[in-house]
Protein backbone atom coordinates (compact mmCIF):
# COMPACT_ATOMS: atom_id res chain seq x y z
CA UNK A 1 9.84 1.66 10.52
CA UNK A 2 13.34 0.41 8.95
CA UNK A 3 14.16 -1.18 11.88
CA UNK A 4 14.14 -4.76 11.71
CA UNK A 5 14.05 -5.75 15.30
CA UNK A 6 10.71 -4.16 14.95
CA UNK A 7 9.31 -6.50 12.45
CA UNK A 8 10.98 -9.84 13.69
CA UNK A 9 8.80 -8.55 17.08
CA UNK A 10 5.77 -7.93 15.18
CA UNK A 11 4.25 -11.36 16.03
CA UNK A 12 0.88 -12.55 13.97
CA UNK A 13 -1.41 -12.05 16.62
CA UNK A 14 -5.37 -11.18 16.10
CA UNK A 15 -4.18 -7.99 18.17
CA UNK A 16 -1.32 -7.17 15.82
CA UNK A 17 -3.47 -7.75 12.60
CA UNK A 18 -5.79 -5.05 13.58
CA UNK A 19 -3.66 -2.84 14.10
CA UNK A 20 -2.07 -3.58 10.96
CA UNK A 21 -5.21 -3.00 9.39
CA UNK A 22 -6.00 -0.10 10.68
CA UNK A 23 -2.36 1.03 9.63
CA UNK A 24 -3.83 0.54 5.92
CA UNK A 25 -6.99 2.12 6.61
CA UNK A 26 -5.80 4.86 7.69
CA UNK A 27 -3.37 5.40 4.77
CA UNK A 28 -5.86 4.97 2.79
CA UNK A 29 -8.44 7.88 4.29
CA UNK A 30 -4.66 9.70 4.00
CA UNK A 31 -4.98 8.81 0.16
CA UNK A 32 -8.28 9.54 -0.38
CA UNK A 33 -7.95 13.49 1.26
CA UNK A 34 -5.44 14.18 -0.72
CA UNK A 35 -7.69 13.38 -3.60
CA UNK A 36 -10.25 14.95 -1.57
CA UNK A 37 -8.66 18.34 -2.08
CA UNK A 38 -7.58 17.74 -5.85
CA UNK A 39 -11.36 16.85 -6.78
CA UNK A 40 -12.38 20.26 -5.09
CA UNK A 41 -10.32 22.31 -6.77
CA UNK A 42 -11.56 20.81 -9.65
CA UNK A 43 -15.46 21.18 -8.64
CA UNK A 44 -16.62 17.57 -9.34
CA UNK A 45 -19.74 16.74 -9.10
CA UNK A 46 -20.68 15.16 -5.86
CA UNK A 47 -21.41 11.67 -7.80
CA UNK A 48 -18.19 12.15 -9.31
CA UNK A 49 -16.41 12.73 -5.85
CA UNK A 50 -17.94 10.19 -3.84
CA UNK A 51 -16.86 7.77 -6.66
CA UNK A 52 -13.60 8.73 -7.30
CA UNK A 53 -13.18 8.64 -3.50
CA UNK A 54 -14.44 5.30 -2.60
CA UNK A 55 -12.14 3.61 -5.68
CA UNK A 56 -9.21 6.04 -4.36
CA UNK A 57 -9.67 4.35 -1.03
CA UNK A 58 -10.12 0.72 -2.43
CA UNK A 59 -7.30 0.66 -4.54
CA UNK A 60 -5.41 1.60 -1.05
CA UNK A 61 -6.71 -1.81 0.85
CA UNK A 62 -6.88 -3.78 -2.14
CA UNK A 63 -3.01 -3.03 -2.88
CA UNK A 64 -2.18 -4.22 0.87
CA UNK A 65 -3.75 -7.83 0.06
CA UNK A 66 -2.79 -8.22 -3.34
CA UNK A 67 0.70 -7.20 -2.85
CA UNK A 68 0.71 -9.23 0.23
CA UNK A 69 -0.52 -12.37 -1.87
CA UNK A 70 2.09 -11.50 -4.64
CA UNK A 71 5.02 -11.53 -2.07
CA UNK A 72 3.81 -14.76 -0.55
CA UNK A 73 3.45 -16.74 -3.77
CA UNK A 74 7.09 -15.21 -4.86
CA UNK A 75 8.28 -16.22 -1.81
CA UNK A 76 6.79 -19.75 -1.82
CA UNK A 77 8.06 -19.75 -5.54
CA UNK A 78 11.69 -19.12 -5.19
CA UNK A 79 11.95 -21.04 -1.57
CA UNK A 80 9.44 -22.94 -0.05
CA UNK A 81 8.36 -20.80 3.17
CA UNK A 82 6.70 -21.26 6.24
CA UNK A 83 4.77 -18.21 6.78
CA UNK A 84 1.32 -18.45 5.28
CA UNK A 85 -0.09 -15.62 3.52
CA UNK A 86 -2.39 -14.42 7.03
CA UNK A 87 0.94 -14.29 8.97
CA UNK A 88 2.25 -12.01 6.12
CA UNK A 89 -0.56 -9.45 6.98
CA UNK A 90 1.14 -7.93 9.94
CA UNK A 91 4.03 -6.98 8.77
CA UNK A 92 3.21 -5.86 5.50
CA UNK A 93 0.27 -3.39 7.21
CA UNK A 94 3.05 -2.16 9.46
CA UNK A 95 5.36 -1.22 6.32
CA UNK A 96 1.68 0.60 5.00
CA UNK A 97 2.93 3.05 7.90
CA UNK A 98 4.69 5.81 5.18
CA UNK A 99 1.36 6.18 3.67
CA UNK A 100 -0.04 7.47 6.39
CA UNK A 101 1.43 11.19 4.71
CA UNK A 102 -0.48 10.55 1.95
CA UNK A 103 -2.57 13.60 2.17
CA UNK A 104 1.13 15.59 1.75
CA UNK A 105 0.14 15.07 -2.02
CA UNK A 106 -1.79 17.54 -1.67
CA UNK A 107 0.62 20.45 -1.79
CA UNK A 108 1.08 22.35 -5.10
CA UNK A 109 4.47 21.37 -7.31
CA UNK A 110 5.66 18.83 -3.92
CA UNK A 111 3.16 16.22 -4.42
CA UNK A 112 4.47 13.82 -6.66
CA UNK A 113 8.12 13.91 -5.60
CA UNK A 114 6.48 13.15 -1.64
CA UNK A 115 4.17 10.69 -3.39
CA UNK A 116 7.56 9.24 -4.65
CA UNK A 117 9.29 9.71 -1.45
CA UNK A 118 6.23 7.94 0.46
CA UNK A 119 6.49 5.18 -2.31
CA UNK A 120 10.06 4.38 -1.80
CA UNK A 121 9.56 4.90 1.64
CA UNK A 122 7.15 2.29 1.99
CA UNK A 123 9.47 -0.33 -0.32
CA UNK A 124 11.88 -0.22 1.75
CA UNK A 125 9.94 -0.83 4.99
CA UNK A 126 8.39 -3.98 2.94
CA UNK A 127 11.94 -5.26 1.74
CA UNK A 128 12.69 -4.77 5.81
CA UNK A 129 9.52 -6.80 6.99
CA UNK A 130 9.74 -9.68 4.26
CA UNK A 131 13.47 -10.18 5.14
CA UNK A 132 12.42 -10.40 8.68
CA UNK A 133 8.69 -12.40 7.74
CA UNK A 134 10.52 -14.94 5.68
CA UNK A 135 13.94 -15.12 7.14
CA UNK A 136 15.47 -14.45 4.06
CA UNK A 137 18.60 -12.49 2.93
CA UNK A 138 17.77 -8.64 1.96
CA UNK A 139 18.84 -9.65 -1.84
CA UNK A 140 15.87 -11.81 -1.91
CA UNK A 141 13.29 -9.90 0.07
CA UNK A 142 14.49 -6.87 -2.35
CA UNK A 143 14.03 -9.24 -5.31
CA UNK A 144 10.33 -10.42 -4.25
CA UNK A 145 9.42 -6.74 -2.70
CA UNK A 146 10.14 -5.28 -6.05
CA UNK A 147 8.22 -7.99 -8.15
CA UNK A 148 5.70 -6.84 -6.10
CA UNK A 149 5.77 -3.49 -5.87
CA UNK A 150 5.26 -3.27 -9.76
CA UNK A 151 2.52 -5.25 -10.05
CA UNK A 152 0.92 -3.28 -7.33
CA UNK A 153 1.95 -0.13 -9.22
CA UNK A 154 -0.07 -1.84 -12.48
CA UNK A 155 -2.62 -2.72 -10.17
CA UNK A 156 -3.55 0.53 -8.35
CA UNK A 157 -2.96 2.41 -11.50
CA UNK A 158 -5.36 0.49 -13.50
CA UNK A 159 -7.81 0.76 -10.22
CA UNK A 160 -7.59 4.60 -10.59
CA UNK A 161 -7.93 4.64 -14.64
CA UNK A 162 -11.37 2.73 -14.28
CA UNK A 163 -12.48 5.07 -12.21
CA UNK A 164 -11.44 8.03 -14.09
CA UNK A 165 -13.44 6.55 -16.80
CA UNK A 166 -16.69 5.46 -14.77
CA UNK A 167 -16.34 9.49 -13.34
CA UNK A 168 -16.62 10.76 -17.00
CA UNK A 169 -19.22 8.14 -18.30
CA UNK A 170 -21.29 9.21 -15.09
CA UNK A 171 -20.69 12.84 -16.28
């Protein structure tokens, strides 16, 4: 998915936008078995595991639009752009496509270097798709991809924390 003829053929259809979506979806069921298995081993309640399971998932989707929003306002911010934020959907879901391993985590002492791996995997598909999305240089797209990818970092992070904490007040 680092091909860029790929993206600058991705056109914003309906068609394309589901499938997209359903790119991000299914990363984030990926996601949430790999948490699946972790909460198991670690007998949670089922309260507890339905929970943590349903914010595991949400923090998935709701990373794909936020981060999509962040890169469209940096983009608008350091060069007025064409694309609106809905024709920034299909390419970003596409770049989602490394997450699909997600449930690799799982394996003892290999998931967080593949939970790296899928990370940077999946920045460098979006650097690929915004250069091709905004017709910008790869300096640029690099410049707004990484904006974004921290603040999606923060984002999902802070998403998993709350629910760590719900999970033990529900305990």
């Amino acid at each position: 998915m680092l091909r860029s003829d790929f993206y600058e053929n991705a056109h914003d259809t309906p068609r394309n936008r589901r499938w997209a979506l359903i790119i991000v979806l299914i990363a984030a069921l990926s996601h949430m078995l790999g948490y699946a298995v972790i909460l198991i081993v670690n007998r949670a309640s089922t309260p507890v595991f339905i929970l943590a399971l349903l914010f595991n998932g949400a923090s998935v989707v709701a990373g794909y639009y936020f981060w999509t929003f962040t890169i469209w306002k940096v983009g608008q911010w350091m060069k007025p752009i064409d694309p609106t934020y809905g024709d920034l959907l299909s390419p970003l879901g596409f770049a989602y496509a490394p997450q699909i391993l997600n449930f690799l985590t799982l394996i003892p002492l290999l998931g967080t270097p593949i939970e790296f791996f899928l990370a940077l995997w999946g920045l460098l598909a979006v650097i690929v798709a915004i250069r091709q999305a905004l017709d910008i240089r790869t300096r640029q797209a690099a410049l707004i991809s990484v904006v974004g990818f921290l603040l999606i970092q923060t984002v999902i992070g802070s998403i998993q924390i709350l629910g760590q904490q719900v999970a033990n007040w529900v305990l």
